[in-house]
Protein backbone atom coordinates (compact mmCIF):
# COMPACT_ATOMS: atom_id res chain seq x y z
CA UNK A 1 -1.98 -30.72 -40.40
CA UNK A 2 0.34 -30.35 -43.61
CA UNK A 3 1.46 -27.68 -45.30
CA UNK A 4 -0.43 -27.97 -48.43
CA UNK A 5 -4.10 -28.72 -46.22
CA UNK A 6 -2.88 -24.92 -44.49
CA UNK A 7 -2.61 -23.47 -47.72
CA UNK A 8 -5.64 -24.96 -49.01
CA UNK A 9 -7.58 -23.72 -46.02
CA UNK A 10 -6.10 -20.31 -46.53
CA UNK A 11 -6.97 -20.31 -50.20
CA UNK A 12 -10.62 -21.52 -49.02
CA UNK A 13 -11.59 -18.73 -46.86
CA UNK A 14 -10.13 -16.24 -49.43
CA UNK A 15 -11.73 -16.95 -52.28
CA UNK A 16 -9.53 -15.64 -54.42
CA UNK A 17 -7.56 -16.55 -57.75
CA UNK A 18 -4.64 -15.67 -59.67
CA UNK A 19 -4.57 -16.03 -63.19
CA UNK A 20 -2.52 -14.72 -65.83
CA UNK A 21 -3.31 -13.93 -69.29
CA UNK A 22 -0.83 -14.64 -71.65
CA UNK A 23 -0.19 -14.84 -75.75
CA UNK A 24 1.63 -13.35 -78.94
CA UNK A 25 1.11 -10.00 -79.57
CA UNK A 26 -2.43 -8.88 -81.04
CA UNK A 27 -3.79 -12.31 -80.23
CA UNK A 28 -6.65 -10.20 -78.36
CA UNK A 29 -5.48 -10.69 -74.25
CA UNK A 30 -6.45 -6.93 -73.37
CA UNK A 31 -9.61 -7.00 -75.32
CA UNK A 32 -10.92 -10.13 -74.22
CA UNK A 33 -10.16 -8.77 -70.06
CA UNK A 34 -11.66 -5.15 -71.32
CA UNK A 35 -14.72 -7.11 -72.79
CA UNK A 36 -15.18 -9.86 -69.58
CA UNK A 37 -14.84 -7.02 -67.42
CA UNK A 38 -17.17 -4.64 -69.32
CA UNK A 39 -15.20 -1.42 -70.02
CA UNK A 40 -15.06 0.16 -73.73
CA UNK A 41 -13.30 -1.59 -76.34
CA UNK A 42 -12.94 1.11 -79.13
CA UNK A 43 -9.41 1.84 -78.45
CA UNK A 44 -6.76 -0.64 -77.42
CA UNK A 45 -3.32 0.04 -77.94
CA UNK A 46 -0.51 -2.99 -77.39
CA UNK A 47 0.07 -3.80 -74.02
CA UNK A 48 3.89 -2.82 -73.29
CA UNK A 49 4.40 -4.50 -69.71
CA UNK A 50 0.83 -5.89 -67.93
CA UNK A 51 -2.29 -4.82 -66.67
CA UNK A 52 -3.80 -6.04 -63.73
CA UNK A 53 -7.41 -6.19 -62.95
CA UNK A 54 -9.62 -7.95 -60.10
CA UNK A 55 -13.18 -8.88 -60.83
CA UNK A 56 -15.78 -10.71 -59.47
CA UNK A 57 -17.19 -13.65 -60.89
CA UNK A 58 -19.40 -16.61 -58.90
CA UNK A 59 -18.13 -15.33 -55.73
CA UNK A 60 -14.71 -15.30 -56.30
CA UNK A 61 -12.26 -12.24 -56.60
CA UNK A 62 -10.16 -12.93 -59.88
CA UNK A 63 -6.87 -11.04 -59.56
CA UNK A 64 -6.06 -10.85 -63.33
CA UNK A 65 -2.67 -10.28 -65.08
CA UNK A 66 -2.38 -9.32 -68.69
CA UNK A 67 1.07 -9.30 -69.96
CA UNK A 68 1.98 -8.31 -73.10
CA UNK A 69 3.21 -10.71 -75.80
CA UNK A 70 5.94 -9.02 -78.16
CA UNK A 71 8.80 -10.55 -78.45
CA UNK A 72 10.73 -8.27 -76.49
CA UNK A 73 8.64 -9.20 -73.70
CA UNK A 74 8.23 -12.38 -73.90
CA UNK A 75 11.92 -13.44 -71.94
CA UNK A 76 9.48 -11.62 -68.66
CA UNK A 77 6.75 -13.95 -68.96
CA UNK A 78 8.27 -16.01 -66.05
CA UNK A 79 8.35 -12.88 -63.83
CA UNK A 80 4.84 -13.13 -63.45
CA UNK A 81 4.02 -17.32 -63.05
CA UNK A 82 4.13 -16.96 -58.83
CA UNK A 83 1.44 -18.09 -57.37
CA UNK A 84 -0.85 -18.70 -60.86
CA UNK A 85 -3.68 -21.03 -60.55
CA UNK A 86 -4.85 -20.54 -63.64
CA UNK A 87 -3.14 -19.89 -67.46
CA UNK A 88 -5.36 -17.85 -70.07
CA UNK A 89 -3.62 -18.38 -73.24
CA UNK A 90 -4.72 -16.78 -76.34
CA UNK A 91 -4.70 -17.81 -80.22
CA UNK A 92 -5.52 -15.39 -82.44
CA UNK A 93 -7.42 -17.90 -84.92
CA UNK A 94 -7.30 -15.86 -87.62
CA UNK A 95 -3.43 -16.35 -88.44
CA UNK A 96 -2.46 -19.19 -89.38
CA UNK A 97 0.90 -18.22 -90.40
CA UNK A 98 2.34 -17.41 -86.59
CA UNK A 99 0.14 -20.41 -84.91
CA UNK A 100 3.64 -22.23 -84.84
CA UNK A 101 5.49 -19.82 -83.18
CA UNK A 102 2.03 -19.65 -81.10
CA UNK A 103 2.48 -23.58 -80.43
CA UNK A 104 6.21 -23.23 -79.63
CA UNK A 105 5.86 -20.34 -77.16
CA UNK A 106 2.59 -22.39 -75.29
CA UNK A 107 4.62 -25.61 -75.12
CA UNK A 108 8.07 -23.70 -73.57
CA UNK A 109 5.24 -21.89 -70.99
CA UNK A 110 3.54 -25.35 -70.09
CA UNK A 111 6.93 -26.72 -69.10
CA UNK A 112 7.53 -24.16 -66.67
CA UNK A 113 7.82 -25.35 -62.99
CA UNK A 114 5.88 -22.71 -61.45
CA UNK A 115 2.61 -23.25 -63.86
CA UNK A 116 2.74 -27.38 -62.92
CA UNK A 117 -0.25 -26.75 -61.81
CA UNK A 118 -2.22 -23.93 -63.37
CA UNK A 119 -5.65 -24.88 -65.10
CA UNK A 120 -5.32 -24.16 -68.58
CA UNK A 121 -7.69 -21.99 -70.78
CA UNK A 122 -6.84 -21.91 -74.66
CA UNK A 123 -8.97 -18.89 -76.05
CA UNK A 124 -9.21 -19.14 -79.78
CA UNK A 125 -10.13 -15.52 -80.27
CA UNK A 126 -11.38 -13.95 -83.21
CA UNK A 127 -13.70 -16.39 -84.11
CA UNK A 128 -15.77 -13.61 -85.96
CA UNK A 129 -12.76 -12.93 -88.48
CA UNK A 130 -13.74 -14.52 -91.89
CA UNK A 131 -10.75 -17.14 -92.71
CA UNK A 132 -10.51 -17.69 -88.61
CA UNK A 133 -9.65 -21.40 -88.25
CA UNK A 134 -12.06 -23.61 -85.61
CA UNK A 135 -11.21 -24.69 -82.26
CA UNK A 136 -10.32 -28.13 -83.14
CA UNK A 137 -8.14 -27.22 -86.06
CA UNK A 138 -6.13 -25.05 -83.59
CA UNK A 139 -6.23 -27.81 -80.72
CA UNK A 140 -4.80 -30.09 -83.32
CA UNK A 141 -1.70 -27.13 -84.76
CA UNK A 142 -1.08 -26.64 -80.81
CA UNK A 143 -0.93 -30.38 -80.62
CA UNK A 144 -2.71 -29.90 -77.00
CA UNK A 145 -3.40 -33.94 -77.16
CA UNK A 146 0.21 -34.17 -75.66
CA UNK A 147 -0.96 -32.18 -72.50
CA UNK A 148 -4.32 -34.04 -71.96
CA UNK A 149 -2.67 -36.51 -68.82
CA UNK A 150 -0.54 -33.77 -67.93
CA UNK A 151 -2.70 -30.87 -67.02
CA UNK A 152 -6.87 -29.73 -66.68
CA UNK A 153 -7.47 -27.58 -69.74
CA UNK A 154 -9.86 -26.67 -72.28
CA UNK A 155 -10.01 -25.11 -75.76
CA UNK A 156 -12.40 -21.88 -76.12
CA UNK A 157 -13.82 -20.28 -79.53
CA UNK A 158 -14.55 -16.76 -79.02
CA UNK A 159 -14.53 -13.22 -79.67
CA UNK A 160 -13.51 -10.82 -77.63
CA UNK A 161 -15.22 -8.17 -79.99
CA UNK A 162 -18.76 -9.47 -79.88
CA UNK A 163 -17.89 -10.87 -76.12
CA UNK A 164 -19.26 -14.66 -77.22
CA UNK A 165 -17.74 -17.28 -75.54
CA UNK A 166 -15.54 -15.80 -73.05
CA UNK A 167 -18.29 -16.72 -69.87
CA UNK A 168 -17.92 -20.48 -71.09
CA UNK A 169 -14.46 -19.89 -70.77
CA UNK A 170 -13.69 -18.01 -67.15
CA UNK A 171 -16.57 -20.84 -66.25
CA UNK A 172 -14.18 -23.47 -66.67
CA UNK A 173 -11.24 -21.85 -65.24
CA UNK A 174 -12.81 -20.77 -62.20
CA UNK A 175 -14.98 -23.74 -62.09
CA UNK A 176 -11.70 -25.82 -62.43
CA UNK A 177 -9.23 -24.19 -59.74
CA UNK A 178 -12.34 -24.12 -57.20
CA UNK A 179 -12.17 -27.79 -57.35
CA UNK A 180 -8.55 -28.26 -57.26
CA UNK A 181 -8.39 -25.78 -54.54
CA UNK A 182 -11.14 -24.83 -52.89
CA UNK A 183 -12.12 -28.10 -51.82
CA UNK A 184 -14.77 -29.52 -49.01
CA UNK A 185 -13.68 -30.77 -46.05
């Protein structure tokens, strides 16, 4: 039995996922985990090192990590990609003017080692902001047609205010590293 059919097995009977939230700052990561996870959204203030959260969601524990995304911050990203099966990164679609830096930052993070092979959510938040560009107008500024042989991901609208789209999204994700690792026998 190899190594990797162990792991899986291990995996299998735990049921449980890693998956780390990531983004530039006041993109909308804590909102969009306070939302999903149904606590009060009134008052969120920018996330200075990471939150952590485990929820349940279609029978799997989701052990959730939501690092901050100033710049200052950003160099400990990679402290944090152990063990990730799945990458939550978030555009805030209503700023156009930082979606380079937003592409730049994604692209460094998707060459990464350690993330090879993390499922990737894009959520393109803020999809209730008047101005906010559409999901395929950000898929196309990310340039995510360069990662489509390279890695499972999808591109999310939502709104972490009004909470619409982020079950499509965590369905995908968790739908996604089930069948990557969770696999039948």
């Amino acid at each position: 039995m190899g190594l990797l059919h162990i792991l899986k097995k291990i995996k299998r009977q735990e049921k449980e996922m890693r998956l780390l939230i990531l983004g530039l700052d006041n993109a909308g990561k804590t909102t969009i985990l306070k939302k999903f996870n149904g606590e009060d959204i009134t008052e969120i203030s920018p996330t200075l090192g990471f939150n952590i959260k485990s929820l349940e969601h279609e029978g799997y524990t989701l052990n959730v990590w939501d690092v901050g995304g100033q710049v200052t911050i950003r160099s400990y990203w990679r402290n944090y990609f152990e063990k990730t099966d799945g990458l939550i990164w978030v555009v805030d679609s209503a700023d156009s003017r930082r979606l380079l830096q937003c592409k730049e930052e994604l692209h460094a993070l998707l060459g990464q080692e350690k993330l090879a092979g993390a499922s990737l959510l894009i959520f393109a938040n803020k999809q209730d902001v008047p101005g906010a560009l559409s999901k395929d107008e950000i898929a196309e500024i990310l340039e995510l047609d360069k990662i489509s042989e390279t890695r499972h991901w999808r591109i999310q609208s939502c709104s972490a205010v009004t909470g619409e789209g982020l079950i499509d999204g965590v369905d995908f994700v968790v739908g996604d590293i089930a069948s990557r690792i969770f696999m039948l026998e």
